[in-house]
Protein backbone atom coordinates (compact mmCIF):
# COMPACT_ATOMS: atom_id res chain seq x y z
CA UNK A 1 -51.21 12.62 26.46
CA UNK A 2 -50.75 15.76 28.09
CA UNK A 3 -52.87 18.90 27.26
CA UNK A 4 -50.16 21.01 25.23
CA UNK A 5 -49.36 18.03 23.03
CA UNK A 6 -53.21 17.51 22.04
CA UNK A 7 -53.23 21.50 21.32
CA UNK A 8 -49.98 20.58 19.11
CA UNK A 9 -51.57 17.68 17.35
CA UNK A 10 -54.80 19.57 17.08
CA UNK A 11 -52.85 22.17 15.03
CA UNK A 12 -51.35 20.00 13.23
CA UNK A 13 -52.83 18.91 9.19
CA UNK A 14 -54.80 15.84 9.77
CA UNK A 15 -53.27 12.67 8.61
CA UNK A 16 -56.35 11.36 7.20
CA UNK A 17 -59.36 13.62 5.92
CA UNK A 18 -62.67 12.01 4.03
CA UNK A 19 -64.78 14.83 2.16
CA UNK A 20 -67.74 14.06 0.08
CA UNK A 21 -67.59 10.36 0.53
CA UNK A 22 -70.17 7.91 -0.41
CA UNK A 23 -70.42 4.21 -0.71
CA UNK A 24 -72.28 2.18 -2.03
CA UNK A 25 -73.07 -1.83 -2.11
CA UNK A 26 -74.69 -2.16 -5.03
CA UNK A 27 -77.80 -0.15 -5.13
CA UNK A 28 -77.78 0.46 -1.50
CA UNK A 29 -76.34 3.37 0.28
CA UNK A 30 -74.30 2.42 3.02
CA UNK A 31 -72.24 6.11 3.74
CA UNK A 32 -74.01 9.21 2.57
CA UNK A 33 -71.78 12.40 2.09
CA UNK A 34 -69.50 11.60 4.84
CA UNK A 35 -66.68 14.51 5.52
CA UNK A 36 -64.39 13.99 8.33
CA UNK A 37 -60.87 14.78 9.61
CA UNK A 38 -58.89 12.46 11.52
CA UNK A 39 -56.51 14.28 13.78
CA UNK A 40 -52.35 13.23 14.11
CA UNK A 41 -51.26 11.11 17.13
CA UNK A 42 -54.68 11.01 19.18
CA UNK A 43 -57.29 8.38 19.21
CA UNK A 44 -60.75 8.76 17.33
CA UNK A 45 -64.06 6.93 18.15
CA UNK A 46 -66.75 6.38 15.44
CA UNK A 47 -69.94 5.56 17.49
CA UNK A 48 -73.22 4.70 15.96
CA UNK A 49 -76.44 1.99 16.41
CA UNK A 50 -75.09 -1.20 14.82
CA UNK A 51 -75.46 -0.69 11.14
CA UNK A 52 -74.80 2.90 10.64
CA UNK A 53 -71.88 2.31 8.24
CA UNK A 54 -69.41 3.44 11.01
CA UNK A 55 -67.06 0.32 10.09
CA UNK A 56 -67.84 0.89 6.31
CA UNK A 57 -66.39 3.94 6.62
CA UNK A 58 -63.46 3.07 8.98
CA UNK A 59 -62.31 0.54 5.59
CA UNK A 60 -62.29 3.46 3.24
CA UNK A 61 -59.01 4.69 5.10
CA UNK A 62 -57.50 1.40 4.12
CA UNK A 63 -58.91 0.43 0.89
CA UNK A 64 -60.63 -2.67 2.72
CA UNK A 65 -63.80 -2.22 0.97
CA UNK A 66 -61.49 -3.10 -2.72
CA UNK A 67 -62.28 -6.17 -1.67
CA UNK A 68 -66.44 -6.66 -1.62
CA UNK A 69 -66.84 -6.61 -5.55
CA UNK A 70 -70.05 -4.79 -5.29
CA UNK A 71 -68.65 -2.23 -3.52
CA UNK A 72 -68.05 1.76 -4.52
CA UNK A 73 -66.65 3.91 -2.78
CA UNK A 74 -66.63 7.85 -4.01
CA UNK A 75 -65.63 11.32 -3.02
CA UNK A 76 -61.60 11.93 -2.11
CA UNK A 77 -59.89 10.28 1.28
CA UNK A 78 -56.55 11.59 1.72
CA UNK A 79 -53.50 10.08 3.55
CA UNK A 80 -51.24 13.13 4.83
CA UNK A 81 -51.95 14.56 1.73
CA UNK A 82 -52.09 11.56 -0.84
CA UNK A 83 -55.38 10.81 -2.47
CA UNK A 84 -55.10 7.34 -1.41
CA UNK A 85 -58.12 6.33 -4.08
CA UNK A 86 -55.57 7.05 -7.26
CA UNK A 87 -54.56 5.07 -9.69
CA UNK A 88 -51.06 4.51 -9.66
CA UNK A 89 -51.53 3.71 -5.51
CA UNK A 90 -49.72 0.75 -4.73
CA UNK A 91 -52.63 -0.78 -1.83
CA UNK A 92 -50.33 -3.23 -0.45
CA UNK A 93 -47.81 -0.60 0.70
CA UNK A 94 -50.91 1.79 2.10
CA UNK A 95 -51.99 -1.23 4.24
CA UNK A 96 -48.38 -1.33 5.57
CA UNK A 97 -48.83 2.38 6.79
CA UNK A 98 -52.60 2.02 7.77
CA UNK A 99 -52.70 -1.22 9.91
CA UNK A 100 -55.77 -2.88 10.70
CA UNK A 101 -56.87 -4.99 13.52
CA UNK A 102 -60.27 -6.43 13.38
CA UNK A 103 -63.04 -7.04 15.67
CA UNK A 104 -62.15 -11.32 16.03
CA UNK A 105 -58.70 -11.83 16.57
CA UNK A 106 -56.99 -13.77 13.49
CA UNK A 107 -53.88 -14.74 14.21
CA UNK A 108 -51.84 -16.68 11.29
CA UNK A 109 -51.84 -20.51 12.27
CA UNK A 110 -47.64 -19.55 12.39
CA UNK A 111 -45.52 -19.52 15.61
CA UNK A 112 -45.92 -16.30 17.83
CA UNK A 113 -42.52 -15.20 16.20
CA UNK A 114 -43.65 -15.72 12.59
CA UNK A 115 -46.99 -13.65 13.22
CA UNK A 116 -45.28 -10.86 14.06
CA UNK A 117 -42.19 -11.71 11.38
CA UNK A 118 -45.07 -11.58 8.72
CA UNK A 119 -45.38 -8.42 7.12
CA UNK A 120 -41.33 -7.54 8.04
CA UNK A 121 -40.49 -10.65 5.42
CA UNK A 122 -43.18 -9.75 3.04
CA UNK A 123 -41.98 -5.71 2.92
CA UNK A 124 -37.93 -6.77 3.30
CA UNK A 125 -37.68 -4.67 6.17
CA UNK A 126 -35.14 -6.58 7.95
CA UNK A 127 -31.68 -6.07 7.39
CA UNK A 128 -30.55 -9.98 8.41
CA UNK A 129 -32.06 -12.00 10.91
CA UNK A 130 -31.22 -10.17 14.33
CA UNK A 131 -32.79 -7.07 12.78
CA UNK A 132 -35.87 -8.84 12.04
CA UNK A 133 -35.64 -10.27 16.02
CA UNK A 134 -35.76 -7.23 16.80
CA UNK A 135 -38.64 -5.58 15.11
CA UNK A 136 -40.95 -9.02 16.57
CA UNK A 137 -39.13 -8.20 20.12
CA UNK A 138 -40.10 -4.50 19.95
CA UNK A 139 -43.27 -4.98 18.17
CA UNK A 140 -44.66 -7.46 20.75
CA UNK A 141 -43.16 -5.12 23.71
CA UNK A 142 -44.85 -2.28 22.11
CA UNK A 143 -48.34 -4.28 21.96
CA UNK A 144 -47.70 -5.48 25.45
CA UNK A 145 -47.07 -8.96 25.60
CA UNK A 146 -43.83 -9.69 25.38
CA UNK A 147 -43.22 -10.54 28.84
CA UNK A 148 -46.07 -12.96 28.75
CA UNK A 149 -44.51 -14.60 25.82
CA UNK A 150 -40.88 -14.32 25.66
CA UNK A 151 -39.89 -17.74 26.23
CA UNK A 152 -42.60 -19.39 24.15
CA UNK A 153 -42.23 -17.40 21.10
CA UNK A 154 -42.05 -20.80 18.39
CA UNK A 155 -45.49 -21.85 20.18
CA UNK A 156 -48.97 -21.41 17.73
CA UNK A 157 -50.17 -17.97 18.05
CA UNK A 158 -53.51 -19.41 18.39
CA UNK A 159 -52.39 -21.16 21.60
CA UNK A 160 -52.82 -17.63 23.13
CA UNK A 161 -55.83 -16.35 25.35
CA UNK A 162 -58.50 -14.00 23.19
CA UNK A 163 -56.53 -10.83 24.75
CA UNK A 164 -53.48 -12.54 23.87
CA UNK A 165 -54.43 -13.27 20.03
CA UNK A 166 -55.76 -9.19 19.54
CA UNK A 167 -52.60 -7.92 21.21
CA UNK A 168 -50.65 -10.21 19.38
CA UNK A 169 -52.55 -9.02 16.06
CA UNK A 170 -52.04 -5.60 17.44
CA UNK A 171 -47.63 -6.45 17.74
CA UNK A 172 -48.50 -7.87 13.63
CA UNK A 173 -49.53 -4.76 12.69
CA UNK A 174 -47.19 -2.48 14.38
CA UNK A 175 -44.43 -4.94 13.15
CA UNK A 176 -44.29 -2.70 9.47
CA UNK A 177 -44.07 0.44 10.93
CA UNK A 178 -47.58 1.94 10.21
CA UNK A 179 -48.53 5.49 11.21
CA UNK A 180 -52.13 4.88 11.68
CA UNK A 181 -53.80 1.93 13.00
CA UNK A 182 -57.95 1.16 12.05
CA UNK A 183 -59.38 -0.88 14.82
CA UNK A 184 -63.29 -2.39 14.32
CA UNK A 185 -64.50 -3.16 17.51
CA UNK A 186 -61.25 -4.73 19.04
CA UNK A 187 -62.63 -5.55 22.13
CA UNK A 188 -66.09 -6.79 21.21
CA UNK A 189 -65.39 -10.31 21.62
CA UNK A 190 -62.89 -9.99 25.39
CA UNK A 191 -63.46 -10.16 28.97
CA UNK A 192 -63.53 -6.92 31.04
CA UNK A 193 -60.06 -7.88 32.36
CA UNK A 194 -58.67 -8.27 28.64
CA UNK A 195 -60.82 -5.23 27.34
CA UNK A 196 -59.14 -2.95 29.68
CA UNK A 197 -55.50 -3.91 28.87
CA UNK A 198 -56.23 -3.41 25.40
CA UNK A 199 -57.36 0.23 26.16
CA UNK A 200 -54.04 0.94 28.21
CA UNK A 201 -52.50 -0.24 25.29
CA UNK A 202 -54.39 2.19 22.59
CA UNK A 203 -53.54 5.13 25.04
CA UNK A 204 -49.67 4.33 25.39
CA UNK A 205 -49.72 3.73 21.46
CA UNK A 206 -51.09 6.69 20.89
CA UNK A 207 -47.92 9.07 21.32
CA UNK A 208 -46.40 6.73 17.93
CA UNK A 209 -49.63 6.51 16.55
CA UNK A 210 -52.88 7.48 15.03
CA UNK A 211 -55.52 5.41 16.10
CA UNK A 212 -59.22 5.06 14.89
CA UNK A 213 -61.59 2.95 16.30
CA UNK A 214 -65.13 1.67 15.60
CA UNK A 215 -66.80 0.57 19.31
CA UNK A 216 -70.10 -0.29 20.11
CA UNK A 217 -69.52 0.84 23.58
CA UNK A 218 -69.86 4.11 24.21
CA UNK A 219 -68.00 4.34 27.92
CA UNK A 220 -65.18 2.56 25.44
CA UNK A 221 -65.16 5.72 24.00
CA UNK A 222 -65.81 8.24 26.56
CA UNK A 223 -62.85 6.50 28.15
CA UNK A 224 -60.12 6.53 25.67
CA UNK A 225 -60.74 8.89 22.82
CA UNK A 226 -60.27 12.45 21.93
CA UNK A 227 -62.20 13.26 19.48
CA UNK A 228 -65.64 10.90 18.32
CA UNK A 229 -68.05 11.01 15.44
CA UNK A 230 -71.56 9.94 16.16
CA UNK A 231 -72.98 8.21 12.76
CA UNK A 232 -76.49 7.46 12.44
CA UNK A 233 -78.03 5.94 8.80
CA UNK A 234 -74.77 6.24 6.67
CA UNK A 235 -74.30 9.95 7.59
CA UNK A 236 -71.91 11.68 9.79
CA UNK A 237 -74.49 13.33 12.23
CA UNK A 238 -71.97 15.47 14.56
CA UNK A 239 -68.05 15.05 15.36
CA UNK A 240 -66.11 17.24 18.26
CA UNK A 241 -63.98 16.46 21.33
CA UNK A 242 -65.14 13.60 22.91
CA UNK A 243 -66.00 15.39 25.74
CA UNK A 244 -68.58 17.49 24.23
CA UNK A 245 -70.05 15.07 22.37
CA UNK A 246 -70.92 13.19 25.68
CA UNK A 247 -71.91 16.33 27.54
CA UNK A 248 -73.17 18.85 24.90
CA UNK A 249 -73.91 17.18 21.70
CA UNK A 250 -74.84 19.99 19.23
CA UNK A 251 -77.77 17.29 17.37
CA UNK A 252 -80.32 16.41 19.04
CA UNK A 253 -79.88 12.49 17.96
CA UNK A 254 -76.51 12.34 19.12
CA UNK A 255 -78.55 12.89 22.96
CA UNK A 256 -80.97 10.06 22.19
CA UNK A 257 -78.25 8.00 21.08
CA UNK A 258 -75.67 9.04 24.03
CA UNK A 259 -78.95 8.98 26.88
CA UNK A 260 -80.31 5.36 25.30
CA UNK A 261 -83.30 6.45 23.59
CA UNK A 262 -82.05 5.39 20.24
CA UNK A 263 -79.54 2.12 19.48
C-alpha cells in the first residue's frame, strides 16, 4: 500500500473500535480496560508474551468468546458503527463479515471445492451453480492457490500441505465476502517457505481487506503491519504505527518486550 492511501485509510472512521472492554473467565481477568481502534484496509498486529489476552481480545471482534460458557465479555466493540454486542445481532451473519482463520489449519474433511463452497451455500450467495464456481475460483485465486489446485479441486482439502490447508482456510473465509479478517497466529504452525507466502498474501489482501492478526513473532509484525498494539497482563500497554512501536516505544515495557528482556 502506497503512502497516500494509508493517510486515506488513516482518516478514515475505524471499522472496528473496542473502548472500555473487559473479559472475564469466570473470576479471572483475562482483558483489563482494553480501548483500541482498528484502522480500514491496513493490517494490525497485537503482540504480547504468550498469555497476555492478545487472542482473547482478537475473539471479541467476532463474538468467538459466545462460545466458552464461562466467559464475559463487557464494555462496547463496534463494527463500522454497530455495537456488535446487542441484542437483536444476528452472530452468524457478523462472522460472515468478520472471517476468522485460526492458528492450526482446519479444513472441512470436504473436497477443496466444497471448503471453499461452504459458507456461499450456507448464506445463499450463489445465484446457480456457475456463480457459486465462481466465488470458489476467485476466492481460492484471491488466497493464492488456485494455480496449485485447479485441476484437483474434488480432492480432500486435507490432502493439502500445512500452507496449503491455511491458505485454503484463508480462500473459506474470503468465500462470503467479509470486510475484516481475524487471524490468531496463522503461521505458528508453517515452514519459513510457507510462512512467507502467507505474509505476501496478508499484504495483497489488504487493499480488499481489514486484517488483524495475533503473532508471536515480532519480525512477523515489524514486517507486515501498520499499526501494532503491544499487550502485556490483559491490558493494552501502548498502540502506534508499527514503526514506532519498534523504534520508539512510548512505555518502557514495550522496550523490554521489543529488546528480549521480557517474553
Amino acid at each position: 500500500m502506497n503512502m497516500q492511501t494509508e493517510q486515506a485509510s488513516a482518516l478514515k472512521p475505524p471499522i472496528l473500535s473496542a473502548n472500555n472492554v473487559d473479559v472475564f473467565y469466570g473470576k479471572k481477568q483475562a482483558i483489563d480496560d482494553v480501548s483500541l481502534d482498528i484502522p480500514v484496509n491496513q493490517i494490525t498486529a497485537l503482540i504480547g508474551p504468550s498469555g497476555c489476552g492478545k487472542s482473547t481480545f482478537l475473539r471479541c471482534f467476532n463474538r468467538m468468546n459466545d462460545t466458552i460458557s464461562v466467559c464475559k465479555v463487557t464494555g462496547d466493540i463496534r463494527f463500522a458503527g454497530q455495537d456488535i454486542y446487542a441484542p437483536k445481532v444476528d452472530v452468524v451473519a457478523l462472522r460472515a463479515r468478520i472471517g476468522m482463520v485460526f492458528q492450526k489449519a482446519n479444513p472441512f474433511p470436504k473436497s477443496i471445492f466444497d471448503n471453499v463452497a461452504y459458507g456461499p451455500r450456507i448464506h445463499d450467495l450463489a445465484e446457480n451453480k456457475d456463480h457459486l464456481e465462481d466465488i470458489v475460483i476467485t476466492s481460492l485465486k484471491r488466497a493464492g492457490l488456485y494455480d496449485e489446485v485447479s485441476d484437483r479441486l474434488d480432492e480432500s482439502g486435507t490432502s493439502l500441505s500445512g500452507g496449503q490447508q491455511q491458505r485454503l482456510c484463508i480462500a473459506r473465509a474470503i468465500a462470503v465476502d467479509p470486510q475484516v479478517i481475524l487471524m490468531d497466529e496463522p503461521c505458528s504452525a508453517l515452514d519459513p517457505i510457507a510462512t512467507a507466502v502467507v505474509e505476501d498474501l496478508m499484504e495483497s489482501m489488504k487493499e480488499k481487506y481489514t486484517i488483524v492478526i495475533v503473532t508471536h513473532s515480532m519480525a512477523q509484525a515489524a514486517r507486515i503491519s501498520q499499526k501494532t498494539a503491544f499487550f502485556h497482563l490483559g491490558k493494552l500497554v501502548e498502540c502506534g504505527d508499527t514503526e514506532k512501536i519498534f523504534t520508539n516505544p512510548e512505555d518502557i515495557r514495550t522496550q523490554n518486550y521489543i529488546s528480549g528482556k521480557i517474553g
